[in-house]
C-alpha atoms as a PDB file:
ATOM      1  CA  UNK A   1     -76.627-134.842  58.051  1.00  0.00           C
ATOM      2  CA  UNK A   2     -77.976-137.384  55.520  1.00  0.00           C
ATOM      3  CA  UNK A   3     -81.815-136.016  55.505  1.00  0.00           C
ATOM      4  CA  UNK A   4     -84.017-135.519  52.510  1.00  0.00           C
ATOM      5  CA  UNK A   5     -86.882-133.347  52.295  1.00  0.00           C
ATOM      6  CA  UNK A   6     -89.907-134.787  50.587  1.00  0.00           C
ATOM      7  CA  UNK A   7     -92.978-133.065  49.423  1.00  0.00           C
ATOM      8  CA  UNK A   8     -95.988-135.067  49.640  1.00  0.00           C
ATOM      9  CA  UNK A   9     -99.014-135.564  48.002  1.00  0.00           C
ATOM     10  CA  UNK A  10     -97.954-132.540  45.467  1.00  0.00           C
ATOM     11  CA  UNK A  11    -100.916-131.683  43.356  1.00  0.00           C
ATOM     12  CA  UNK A  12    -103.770-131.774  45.578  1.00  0.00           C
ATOM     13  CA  UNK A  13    -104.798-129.922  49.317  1.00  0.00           C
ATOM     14  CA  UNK A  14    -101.733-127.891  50.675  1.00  0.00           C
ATOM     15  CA  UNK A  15     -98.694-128.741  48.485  1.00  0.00           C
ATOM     16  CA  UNK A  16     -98.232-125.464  46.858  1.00  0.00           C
ATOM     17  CA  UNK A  17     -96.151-124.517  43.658  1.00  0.00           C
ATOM     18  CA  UNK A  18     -94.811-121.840  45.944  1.00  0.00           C
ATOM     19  CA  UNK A  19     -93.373-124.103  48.502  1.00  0.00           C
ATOM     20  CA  UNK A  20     -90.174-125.232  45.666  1.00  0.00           C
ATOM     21  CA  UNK A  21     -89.278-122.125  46.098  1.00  0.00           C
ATOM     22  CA  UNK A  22     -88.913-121.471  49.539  1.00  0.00           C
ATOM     23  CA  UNK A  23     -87.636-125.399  50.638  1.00  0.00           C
ATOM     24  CA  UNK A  24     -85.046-127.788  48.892  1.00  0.00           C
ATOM     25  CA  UNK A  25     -86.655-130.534  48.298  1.00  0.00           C
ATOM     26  CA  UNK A  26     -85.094-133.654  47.598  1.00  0.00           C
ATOM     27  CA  UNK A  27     -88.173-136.006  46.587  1.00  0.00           C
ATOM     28  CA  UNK A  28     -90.609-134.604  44.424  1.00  0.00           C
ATOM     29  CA  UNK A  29     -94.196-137.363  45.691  1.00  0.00           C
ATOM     30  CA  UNK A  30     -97.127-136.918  42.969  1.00  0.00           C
ATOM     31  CA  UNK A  31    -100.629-137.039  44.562  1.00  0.00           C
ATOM     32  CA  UNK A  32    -102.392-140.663  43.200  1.00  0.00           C
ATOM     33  CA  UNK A  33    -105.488-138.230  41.688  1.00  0.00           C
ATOM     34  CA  UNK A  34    -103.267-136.838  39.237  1.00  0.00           C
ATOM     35  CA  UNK A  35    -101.938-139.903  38.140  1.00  0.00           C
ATOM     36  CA  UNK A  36    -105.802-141.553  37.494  1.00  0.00           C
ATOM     37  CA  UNK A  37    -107.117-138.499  36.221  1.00  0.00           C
ATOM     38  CA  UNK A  38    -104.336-138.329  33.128  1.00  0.00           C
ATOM     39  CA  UNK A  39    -105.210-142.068  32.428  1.00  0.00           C
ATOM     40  CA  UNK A  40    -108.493-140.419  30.833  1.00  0.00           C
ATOM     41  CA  UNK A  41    -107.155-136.871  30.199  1.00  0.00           C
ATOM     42  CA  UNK A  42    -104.570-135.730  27.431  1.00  0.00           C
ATOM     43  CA  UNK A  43    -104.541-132.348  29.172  1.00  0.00           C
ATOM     44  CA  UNK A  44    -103.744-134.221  32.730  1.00  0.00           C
ATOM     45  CA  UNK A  45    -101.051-136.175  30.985  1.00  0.00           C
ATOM     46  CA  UNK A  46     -99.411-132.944  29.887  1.00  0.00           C
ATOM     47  CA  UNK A  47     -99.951-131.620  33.159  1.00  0.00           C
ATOM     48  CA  UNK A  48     -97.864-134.695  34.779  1.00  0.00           C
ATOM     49  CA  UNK A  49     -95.463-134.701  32.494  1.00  0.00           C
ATOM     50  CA  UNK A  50     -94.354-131.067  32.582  1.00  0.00           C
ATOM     51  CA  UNK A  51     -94.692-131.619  36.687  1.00  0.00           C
ATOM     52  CA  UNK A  52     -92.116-134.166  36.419  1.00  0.00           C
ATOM     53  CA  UNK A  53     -90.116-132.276  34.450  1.00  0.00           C
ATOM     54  CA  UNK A  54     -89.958-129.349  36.256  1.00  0.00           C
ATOM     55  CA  UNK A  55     -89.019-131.378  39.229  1.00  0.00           C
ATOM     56  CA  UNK A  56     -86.084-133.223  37.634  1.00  0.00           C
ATOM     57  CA  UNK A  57     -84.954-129.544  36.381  1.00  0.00           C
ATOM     58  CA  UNK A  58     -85.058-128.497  40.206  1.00  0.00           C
ATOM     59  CA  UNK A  59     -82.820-131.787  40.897  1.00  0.00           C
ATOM     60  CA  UNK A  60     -85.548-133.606  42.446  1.00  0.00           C
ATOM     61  CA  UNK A  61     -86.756-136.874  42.045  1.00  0.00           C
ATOM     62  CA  UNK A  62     -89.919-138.467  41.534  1.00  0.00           C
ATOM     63  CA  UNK A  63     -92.529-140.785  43.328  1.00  0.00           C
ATOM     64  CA  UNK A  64     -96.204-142.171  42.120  1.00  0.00           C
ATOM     65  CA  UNK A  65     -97.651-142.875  44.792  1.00  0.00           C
END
């Protein structure tokens, strides 16, 4: 039908890790927190990249919001 299925703010209140499991997602959208916190955090940065990573391995893209 044309629709894609977007997780939202993933990283913060109710986007759970379990959730990739259970929907096909189509847009992988990282919570802004994550992104400002791994400006200051080498552990944050790791924790972004391997989130982005996981979601292009699942054939998802990415947002920043």
């Amino acid at each position: 039908m044309g629709y894609e299925l977007s997780i939202d703010d993933f990283g913060s209140g109710y986007s759970d890790m379990a959730l990739l499991n259970v929907m096909p997602f189509d847009v992988m959208k990282l919570d802004r927190s994550l992104l400002v916190a791994a400006e200051g955090s080498h552990r944050m940065r790791t924790v972004v990249k391997h989130a982005v990573q996981m979601a292009e391995e699942l054939g998802m893209r990415v947002l920043c919001e």
